[in-house]
N, C-alpha and C. Protein backbone atom coordinates (compact mmCIF):
# COMPACT_ATOMS: atom_id res chain seq x y z
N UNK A 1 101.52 64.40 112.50
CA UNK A 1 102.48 65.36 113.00
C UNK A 1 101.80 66.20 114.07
N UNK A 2 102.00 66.38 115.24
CA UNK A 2 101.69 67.03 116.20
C UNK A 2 102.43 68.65 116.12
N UNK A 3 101.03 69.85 116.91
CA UNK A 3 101.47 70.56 116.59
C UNK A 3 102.93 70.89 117.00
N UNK A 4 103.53 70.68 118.21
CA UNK A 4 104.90 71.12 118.25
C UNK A 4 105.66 70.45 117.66
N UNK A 5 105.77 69.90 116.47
CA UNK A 5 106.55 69.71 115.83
C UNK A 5 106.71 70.91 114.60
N UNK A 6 105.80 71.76 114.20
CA UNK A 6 105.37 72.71 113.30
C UNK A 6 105.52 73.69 113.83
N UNK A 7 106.09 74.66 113.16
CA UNK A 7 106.23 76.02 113.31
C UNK A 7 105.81 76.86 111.95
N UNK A 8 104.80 77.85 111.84
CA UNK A 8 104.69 78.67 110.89
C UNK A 8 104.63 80.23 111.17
N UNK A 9 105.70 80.97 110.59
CA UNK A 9 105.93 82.23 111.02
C UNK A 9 105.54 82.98 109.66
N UNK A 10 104.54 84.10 110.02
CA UNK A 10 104.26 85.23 109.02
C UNK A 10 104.73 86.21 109.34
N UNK A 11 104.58 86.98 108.21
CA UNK A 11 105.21 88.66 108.32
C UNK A 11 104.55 89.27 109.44
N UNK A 12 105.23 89.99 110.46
CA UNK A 12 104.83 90.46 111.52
C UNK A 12 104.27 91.96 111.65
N UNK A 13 103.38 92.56 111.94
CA UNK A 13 102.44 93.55 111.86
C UNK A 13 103.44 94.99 111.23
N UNK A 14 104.16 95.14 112.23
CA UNK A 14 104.91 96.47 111.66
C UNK A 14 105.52 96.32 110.26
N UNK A 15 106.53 95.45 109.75
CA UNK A 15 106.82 95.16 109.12
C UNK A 15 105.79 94.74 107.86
N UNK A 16 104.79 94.37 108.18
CA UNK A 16 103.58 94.33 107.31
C UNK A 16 103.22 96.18 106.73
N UNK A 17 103.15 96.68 107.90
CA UNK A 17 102.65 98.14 107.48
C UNK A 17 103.61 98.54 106.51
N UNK A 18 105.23 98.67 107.08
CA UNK A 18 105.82 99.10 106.54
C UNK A 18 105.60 98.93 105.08
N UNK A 19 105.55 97.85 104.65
CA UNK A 19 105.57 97.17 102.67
C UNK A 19 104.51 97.95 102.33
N UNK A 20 103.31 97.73 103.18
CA UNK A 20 102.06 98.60 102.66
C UNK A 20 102.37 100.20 102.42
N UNK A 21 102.74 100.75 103.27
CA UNK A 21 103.05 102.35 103.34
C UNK A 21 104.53 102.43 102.23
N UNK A 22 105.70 101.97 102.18
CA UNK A 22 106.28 102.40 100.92
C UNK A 22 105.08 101.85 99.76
N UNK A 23 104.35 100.76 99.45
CA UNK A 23 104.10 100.94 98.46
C UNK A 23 102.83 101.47 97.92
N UNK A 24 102.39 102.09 99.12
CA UNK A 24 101.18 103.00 98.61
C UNK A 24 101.96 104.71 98.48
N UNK A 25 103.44 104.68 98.84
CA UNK A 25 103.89 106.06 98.70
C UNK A 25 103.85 105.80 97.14
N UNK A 26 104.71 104.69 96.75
CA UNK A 26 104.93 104.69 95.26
C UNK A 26 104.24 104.65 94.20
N UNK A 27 102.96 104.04 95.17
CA UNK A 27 101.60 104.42 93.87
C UNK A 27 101.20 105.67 93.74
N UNK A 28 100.70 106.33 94.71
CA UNK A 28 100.60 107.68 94.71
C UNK A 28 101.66 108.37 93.60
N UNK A 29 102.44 108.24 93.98
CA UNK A 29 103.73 108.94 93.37
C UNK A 29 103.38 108.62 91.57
N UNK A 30 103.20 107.26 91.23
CA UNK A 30 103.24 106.95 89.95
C UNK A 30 101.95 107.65 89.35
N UNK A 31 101.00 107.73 89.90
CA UNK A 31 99.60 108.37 89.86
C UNK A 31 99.85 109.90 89.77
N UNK A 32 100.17 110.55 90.65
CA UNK A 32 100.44 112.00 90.04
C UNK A 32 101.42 112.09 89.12
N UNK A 33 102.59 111.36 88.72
CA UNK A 33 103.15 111.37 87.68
C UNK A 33 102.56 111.15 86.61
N UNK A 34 101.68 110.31 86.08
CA UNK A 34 100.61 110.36 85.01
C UNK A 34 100.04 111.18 85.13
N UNK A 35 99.58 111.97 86.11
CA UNK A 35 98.72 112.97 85.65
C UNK A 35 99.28 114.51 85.44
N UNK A 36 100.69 114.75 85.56
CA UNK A 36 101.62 115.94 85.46
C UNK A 36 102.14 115.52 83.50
N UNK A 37 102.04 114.14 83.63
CA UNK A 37 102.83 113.85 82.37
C UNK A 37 102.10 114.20 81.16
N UNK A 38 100.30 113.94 82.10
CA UNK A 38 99.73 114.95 80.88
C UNK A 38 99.14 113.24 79.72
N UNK A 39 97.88 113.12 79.07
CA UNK A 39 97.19 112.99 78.88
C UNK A 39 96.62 111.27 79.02
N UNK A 40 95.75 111.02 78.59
CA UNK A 40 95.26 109.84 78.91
C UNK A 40 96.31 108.25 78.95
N UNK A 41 96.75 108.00 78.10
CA UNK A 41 97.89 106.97 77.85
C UNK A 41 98.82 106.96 79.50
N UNK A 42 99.31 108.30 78.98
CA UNK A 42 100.37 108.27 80.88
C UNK A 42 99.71 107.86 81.67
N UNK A 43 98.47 108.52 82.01
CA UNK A 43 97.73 108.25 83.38
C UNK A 43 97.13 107.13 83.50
N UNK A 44 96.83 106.47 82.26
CA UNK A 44 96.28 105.02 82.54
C UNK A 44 97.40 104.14 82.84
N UNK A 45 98.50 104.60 81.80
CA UNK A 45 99.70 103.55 82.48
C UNK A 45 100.11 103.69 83.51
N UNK A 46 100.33 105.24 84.04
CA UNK A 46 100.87 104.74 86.06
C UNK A 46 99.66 104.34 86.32
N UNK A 47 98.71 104.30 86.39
CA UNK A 47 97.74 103.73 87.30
C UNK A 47 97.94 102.31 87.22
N UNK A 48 97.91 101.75 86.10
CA UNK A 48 98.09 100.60 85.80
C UNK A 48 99.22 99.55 86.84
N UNK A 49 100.50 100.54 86.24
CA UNK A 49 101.55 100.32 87.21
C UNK A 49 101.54 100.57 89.16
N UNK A 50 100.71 101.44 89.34
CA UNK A 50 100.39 101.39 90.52
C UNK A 50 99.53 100.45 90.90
N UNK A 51 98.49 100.10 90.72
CA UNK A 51 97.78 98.56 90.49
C UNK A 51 98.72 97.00 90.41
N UNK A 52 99.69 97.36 89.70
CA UNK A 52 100.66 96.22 89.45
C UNK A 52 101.38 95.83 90.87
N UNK A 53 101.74 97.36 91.57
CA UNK A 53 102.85 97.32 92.51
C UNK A 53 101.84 97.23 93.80
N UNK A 54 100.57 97.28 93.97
CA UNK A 54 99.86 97.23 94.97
C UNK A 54 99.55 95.90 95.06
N UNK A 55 99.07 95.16 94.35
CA UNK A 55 98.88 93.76 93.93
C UNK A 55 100.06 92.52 94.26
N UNK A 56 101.18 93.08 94.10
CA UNK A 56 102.88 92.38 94.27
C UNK A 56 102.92 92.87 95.62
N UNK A 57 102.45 93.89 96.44
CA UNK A 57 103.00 93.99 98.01
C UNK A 57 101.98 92.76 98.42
N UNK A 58 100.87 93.08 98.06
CA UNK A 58 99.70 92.32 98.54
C UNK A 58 99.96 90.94 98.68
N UNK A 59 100.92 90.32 97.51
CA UNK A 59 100.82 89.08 97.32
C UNK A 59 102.25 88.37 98.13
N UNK A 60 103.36 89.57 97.77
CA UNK A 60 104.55 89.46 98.57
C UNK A 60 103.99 88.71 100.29
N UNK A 61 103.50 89.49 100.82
CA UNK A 61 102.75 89.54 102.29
C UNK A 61 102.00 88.27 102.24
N UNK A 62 101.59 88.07 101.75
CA UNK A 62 99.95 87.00 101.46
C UNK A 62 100.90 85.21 102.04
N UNK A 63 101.79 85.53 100.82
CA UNK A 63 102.96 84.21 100.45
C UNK A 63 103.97 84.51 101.39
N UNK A 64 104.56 85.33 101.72
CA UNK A 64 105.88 84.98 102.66
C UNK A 64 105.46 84.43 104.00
N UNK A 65 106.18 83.24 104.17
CA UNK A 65 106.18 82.42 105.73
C UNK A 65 107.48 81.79 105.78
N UNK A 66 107.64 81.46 106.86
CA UNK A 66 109.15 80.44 107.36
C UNK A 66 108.07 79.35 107.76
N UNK A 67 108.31 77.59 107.48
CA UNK A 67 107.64 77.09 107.85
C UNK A 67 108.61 75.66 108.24
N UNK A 68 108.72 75.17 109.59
CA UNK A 68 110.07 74.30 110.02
C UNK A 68 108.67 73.01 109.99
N UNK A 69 109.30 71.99 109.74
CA UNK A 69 108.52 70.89 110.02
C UNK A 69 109.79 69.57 110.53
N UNK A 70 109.08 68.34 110.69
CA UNK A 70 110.16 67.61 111.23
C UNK A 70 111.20 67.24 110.14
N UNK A 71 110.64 67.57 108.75
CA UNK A 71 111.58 67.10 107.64
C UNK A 71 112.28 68.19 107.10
N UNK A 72 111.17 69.41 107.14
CA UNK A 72 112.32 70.29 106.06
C UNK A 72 111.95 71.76 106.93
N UNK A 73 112.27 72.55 106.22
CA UNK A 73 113.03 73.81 106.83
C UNK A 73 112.34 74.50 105.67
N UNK A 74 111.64 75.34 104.99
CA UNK A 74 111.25 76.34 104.05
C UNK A 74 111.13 77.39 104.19
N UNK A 75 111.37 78.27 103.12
CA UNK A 75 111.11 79.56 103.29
C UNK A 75 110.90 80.14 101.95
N UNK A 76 109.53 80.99 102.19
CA UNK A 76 108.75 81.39 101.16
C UNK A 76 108.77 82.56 101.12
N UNK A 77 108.68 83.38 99.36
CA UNK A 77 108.67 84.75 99.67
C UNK A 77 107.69 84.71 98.31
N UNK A 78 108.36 85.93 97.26
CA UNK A 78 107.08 86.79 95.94
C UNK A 78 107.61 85.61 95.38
N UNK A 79 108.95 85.83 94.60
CA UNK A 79 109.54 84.84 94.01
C UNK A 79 109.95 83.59 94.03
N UNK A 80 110.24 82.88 95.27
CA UNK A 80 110.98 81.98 95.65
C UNK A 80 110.25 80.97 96.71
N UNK A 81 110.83 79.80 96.55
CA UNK A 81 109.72 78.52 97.77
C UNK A 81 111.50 78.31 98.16
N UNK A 82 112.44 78.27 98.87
CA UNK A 82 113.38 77.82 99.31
C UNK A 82 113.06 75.65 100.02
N UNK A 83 113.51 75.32 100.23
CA UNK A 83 112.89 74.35 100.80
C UNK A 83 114.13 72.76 101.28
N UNK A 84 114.56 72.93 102.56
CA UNK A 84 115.84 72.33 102.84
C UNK A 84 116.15 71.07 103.82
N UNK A 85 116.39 70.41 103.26
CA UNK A 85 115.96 68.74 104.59
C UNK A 85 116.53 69.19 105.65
N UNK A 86 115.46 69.28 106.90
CA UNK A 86 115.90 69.71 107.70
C UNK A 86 117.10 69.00 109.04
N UNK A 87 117.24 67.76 108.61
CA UNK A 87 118.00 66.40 108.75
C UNK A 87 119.88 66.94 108.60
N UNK A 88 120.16 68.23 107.63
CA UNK A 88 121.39 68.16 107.08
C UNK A 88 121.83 69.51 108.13
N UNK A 89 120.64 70.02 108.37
CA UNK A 89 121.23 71.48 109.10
C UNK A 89 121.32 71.21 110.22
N UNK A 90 123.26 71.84 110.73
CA UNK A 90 123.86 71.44 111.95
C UNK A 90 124.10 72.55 113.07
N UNK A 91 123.90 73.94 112.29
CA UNK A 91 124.22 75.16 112.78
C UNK A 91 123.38 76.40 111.99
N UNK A 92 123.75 77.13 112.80
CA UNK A 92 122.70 78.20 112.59
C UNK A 92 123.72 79.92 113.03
N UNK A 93 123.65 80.98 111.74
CA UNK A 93 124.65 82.03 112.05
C UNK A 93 123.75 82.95 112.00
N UNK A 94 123.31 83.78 112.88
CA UNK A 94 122.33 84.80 113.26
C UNK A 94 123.44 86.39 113.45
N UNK A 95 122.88 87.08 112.36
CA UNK A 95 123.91 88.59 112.08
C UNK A 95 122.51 89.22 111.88
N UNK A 96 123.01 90.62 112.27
CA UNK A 96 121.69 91.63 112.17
C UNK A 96 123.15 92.27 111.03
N UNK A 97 122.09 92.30 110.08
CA UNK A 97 122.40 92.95 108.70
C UNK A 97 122.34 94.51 108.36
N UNK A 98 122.83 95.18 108.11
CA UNK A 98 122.60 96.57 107.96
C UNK A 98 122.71 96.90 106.18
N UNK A 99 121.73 97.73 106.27
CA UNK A 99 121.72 97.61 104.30
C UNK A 99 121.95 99.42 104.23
N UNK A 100 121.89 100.03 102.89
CA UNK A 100 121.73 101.62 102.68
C UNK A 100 120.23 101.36 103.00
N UNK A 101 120.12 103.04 103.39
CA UNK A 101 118.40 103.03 103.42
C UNK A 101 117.25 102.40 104.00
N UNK A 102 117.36 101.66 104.80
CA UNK A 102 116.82 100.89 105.27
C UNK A 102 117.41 100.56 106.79
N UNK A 103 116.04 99.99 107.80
CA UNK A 103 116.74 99.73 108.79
C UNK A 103 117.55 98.61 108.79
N UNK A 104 118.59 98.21 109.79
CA UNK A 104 119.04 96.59 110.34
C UNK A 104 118.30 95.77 110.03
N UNK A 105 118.43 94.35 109.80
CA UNK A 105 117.38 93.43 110.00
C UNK A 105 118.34 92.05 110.02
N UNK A 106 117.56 91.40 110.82
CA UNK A 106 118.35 89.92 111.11
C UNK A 106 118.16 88.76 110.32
N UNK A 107 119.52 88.39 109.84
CA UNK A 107 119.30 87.15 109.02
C UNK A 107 120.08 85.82 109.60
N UNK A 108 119.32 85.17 109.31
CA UNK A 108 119.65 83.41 110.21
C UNK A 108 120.25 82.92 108.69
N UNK A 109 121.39 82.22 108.81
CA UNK A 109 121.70 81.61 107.93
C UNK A 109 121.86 79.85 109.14
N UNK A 110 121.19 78.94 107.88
CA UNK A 110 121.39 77.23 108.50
C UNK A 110 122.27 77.18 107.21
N UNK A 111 123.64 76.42 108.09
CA UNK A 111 124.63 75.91 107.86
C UNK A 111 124.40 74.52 107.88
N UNK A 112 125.32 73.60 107.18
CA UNK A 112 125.52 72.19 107.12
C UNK A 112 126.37 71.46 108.42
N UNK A 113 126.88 70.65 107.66
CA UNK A 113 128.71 70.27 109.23
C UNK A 113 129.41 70.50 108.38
N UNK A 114 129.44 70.71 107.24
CA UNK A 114 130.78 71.79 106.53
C UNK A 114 130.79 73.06 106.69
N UNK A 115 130.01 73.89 107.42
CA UNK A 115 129.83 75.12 107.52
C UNK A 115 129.34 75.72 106.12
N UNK A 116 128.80 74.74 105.41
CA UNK A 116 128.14 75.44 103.99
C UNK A 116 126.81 75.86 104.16
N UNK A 117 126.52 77.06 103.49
CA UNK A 117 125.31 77.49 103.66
C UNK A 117 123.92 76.96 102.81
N UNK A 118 122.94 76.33 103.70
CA UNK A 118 121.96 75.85 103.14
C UNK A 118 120.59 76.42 102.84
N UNK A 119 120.33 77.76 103.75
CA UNK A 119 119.24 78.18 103.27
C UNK A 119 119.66 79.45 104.41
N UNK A 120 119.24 80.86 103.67
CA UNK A 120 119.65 82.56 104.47
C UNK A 120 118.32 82.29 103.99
N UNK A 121 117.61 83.31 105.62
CA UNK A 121 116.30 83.53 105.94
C UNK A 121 116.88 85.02 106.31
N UNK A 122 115.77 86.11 105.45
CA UNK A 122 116.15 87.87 105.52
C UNK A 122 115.06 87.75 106.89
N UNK A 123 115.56 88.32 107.88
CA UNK A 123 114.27 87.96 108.73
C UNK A 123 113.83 89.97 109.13
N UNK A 124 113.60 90.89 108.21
CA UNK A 124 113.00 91.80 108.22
C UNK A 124 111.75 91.66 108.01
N UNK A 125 110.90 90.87 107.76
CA UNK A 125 109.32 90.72 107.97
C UNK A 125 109.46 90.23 109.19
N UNK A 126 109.88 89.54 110.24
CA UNK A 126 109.12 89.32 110.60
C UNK A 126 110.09 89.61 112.50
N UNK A 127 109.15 89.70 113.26
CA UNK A 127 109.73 89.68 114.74
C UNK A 127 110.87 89.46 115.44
N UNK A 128 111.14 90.09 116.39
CA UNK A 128 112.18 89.42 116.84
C UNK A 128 111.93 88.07 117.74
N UNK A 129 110.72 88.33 118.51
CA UNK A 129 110.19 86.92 119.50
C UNK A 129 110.11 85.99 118.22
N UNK A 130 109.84 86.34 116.77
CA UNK A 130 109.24 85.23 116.07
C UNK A 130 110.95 84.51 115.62
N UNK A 131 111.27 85.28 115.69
CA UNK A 131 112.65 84.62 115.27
C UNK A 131 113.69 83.92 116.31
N UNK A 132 113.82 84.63 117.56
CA UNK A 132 114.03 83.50 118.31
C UNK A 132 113.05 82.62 118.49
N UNK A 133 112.03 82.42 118.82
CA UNK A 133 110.97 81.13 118.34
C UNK A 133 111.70 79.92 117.42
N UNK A 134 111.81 80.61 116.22
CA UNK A 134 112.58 79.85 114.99
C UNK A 134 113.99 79.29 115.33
N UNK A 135 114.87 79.80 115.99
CA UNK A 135 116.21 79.69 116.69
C UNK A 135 115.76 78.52 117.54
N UNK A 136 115.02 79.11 118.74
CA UNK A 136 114.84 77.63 119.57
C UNK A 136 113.89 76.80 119.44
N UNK A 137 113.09 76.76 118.46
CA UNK A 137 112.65 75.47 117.82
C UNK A 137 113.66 74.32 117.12
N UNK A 138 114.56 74.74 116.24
CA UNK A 138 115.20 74.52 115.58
C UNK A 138 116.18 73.65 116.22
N UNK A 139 116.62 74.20 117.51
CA UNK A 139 117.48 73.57 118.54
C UNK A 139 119.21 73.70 118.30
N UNK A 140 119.48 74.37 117.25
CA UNK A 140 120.72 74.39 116.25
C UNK A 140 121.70 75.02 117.37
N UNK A 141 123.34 74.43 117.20
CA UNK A 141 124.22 75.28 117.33
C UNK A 141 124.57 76.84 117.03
N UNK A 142 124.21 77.87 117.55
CA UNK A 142 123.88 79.15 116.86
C UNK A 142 125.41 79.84 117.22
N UNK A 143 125.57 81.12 116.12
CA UNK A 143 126.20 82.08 116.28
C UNK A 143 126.65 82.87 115.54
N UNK A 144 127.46 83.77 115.37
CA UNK A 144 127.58 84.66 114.01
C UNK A 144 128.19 85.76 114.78
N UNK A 145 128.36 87.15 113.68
CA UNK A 145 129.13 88.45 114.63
C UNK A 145 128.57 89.34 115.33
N UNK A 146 129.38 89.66 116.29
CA UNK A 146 128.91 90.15 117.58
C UNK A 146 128.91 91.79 117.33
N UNK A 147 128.31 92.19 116.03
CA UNK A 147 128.12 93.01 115.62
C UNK A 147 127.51 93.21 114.39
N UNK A 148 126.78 94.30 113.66
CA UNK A 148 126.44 94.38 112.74
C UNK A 148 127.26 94.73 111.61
N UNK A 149 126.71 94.10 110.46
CA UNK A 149 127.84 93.87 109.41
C UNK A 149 126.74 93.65 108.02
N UNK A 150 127.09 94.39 106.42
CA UNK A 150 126.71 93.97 105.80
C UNK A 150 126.31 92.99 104.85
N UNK A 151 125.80 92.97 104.08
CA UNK A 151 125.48 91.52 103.12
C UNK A 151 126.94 91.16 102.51
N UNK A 152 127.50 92.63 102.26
CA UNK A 152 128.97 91.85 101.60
C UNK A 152 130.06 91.22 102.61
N UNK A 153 130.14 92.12 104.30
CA UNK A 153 130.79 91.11 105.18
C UNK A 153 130.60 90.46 105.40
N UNK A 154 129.37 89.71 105.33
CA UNK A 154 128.45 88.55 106.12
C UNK A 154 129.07 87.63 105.16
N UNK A 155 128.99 87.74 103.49
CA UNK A 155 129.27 86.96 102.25
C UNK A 155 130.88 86.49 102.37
N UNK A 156 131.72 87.47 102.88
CA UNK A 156 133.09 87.52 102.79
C UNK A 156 133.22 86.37 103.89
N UNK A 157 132.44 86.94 105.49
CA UNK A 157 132.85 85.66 106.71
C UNK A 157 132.44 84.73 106.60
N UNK A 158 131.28 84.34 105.53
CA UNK A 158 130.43 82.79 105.53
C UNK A 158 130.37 82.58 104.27
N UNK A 159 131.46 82.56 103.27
CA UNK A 159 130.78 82.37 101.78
C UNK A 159 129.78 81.61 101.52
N UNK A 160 129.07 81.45 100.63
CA UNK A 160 127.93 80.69 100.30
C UNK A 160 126.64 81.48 100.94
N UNK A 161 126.56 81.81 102.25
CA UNK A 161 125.39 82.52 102.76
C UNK A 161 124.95 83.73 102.07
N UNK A 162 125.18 84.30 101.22
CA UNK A 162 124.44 85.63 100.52
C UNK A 162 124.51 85.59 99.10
N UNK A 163 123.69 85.70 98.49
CA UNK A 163 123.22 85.53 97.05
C UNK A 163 123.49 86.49 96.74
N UNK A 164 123.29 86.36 95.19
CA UNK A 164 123.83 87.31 94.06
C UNK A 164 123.26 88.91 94.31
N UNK A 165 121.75 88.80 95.10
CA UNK A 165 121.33 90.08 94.72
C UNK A 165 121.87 91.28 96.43
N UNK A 166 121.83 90.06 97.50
CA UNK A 166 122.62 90.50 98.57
C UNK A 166 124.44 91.26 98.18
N UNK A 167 125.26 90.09 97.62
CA UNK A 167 126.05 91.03 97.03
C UNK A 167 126.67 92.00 96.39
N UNK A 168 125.56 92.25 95.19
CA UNK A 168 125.27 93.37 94.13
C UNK A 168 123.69 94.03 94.73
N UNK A 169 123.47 94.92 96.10
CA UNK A 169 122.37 95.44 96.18
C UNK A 169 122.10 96.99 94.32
N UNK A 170 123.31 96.95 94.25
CA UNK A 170 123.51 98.62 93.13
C UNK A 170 122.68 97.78 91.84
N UNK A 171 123.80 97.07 91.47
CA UNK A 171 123.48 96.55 90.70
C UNK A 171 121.79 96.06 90.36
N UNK A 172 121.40 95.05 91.45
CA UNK A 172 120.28 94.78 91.50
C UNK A 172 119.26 95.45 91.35
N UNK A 173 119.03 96.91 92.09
CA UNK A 173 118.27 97.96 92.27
C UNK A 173 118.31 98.43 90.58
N UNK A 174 119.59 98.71 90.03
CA UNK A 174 119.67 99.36 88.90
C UNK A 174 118.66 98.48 87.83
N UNK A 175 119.08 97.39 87.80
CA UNK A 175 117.96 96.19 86.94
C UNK A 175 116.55 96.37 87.26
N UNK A 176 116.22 96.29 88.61
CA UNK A 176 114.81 96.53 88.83
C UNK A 176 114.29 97.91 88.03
N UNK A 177 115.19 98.97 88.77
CA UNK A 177 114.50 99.97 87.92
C UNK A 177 114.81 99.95 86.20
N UNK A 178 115.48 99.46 85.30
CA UNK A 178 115.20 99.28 84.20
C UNK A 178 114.16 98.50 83.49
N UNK A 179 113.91 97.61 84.70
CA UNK A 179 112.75 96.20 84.13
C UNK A 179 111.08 97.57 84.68
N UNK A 180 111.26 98.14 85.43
CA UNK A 180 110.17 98.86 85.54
C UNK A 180 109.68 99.95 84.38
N UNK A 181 111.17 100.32 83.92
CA UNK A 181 110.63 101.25 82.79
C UNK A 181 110.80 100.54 81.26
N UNK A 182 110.89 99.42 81.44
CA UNK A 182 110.95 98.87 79.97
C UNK A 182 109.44 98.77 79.70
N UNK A 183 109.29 98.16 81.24
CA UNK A 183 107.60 97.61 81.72
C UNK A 183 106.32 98.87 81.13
N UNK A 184 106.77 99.95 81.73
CA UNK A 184 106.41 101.14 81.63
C UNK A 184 106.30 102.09 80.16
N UNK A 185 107.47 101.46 79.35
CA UNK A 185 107.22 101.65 78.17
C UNK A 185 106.85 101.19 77.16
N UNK A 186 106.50 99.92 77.58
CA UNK A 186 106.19 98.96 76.83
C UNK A 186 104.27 99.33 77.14
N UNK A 187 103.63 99.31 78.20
CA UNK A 187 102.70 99.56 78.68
C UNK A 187 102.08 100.29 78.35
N UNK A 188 103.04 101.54 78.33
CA UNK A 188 102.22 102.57 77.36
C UNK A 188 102.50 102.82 76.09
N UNK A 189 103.08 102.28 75.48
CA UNK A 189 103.17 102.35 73.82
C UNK A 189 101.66 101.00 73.47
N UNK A 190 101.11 99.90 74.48
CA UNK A 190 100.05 99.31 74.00
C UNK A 190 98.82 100.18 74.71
N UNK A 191 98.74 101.03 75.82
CA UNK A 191 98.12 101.96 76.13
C UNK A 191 97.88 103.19 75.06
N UNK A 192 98.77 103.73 74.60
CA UNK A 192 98.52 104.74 73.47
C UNK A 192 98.08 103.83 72.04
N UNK A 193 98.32 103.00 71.63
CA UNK A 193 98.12 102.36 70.37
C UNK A 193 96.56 101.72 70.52
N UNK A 194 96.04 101.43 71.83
CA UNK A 194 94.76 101.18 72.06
C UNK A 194 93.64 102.02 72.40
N UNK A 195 94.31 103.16 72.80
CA UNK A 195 93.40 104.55 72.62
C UNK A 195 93.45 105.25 71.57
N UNK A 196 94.15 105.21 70.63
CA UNK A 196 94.01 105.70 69.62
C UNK A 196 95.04 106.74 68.85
C-alpha cells in the first residue's frame, strides 16, 4: 500500500489542550474536595479518582485517530474501534454541530447509496485542514446543512446518523455522573474499610 493511499488523522493540538485543561480542572477540583471533605478515606479517594480521570484523558488522546485506507474507513476513540468497508460509502454529510456548553464542532457522516448512515465521525479533536484532508481524500459526494444544527436536527434530517448518546446528551450526562458516584462510593467505602 503506498503512502497516498493512507491517511491517519490525530487529535489536533488545541483540541488536545483543551481535554487536558478540563481535565486537570476536574482533578484539581476532586482533590480539594477530598480535602474540605475532611479525612483520609475522602482524600485518597478523589485523588484516586483524579488519577482515574487523568489517565482516561491521557488514553482518550493516545487512541483516538480517523484512519482511511483503500479498504476501510475507521474511527477510533476511549471506547469504540468503528471500522467500515470503505467500498460501500457513496456520500458524505458534513454539519458543524452545535451542542450546550461547548463549542460547534464538525461532524462528517459517510452515507451508503441508500442514504443510510455508515459511520458519524465527531470531528471536535481534530482540525479543520485535517478534515477537509479527510473529505478530499475520500473523494465522496459531500453535503449536509447550510447551517448549524444540533445532534437532534442532524438525527431528525439523516436518521441513522446520530446515536443514542448524541440524541439523549441529558440523559447521557446524567448516567455518567451517577456511574462516577457509584464509582466514588464504592471506592471509598473499600478506601475506608482498608484504612481502618
Amino acid at each position: 500500500m503506498s503512502e497516498a493511499d493512507l491517511i491517519v488523522l490525530r487529535p489536533a493540538p488545541g483540541p488536545r489542550r483543551q481535554v487536558l485543561m478540563i481535565a486537570a480542572v476536574i482533578a484539581v477540583v476532586l482533590v480539594i474536595a477530598g480535602v474540605m471533605a475532611g479525612g483520609r478515606p475522602a482524600l485518597i479517594t478523589c485523588i484516586v479518582l483524579a488519577l482515574l480521570l487523568a489517565a482516561a484523558a491521557a488514553v482518550y488522546l493516545g487512541r483516538s485517530r480517523i484512519v482511511v485506507t483503500p479498504a476501510e474507513i475507521s474511527v477510533r476513540g476511549l471506547w469504540f474501534h468503528h471500522r467500515r468497508d470503505r467500498t460501500l460509502a457513496a456520500a458524505l454529510v458534513r454539519a458543524t454541530v452545535v451542542q450546550p456548553m461547548a463549542a460547534p464542532a464538525e461532524t462528517i457522516v459517510v452515507v451508503d447509496v441508500d442514504d443510510r448512515a455508515l459511520l458519524r465521525i465527531n470531528g471536535a479533536l481534530y482540525s479543520t485542514s485535517d478534515l477537509d484532508r479527510l473529505v478530499d481524500h475520500l473523494g465522496l459526494i459531500s453535503g449536509g446543512p447550510d447551517r448549524p444544527v444540533t445532534l437532534g436536527q442532524l438525527a431528525r434530517e439523516r436518521p441513522g446518523s446520530v446515536g443514542w448518546v448524541g440524541r439523549h446528551p441529558v440523559a447521557f450526562t446524567l448516567l455518567c455522573a451517577l456511574g462516577f458516584a457509584v464509582l466514588a462510593v464504592v471506592l471509598g467505602a473499600v478506601i475506608a474499610g482498608l484504612s481502618g
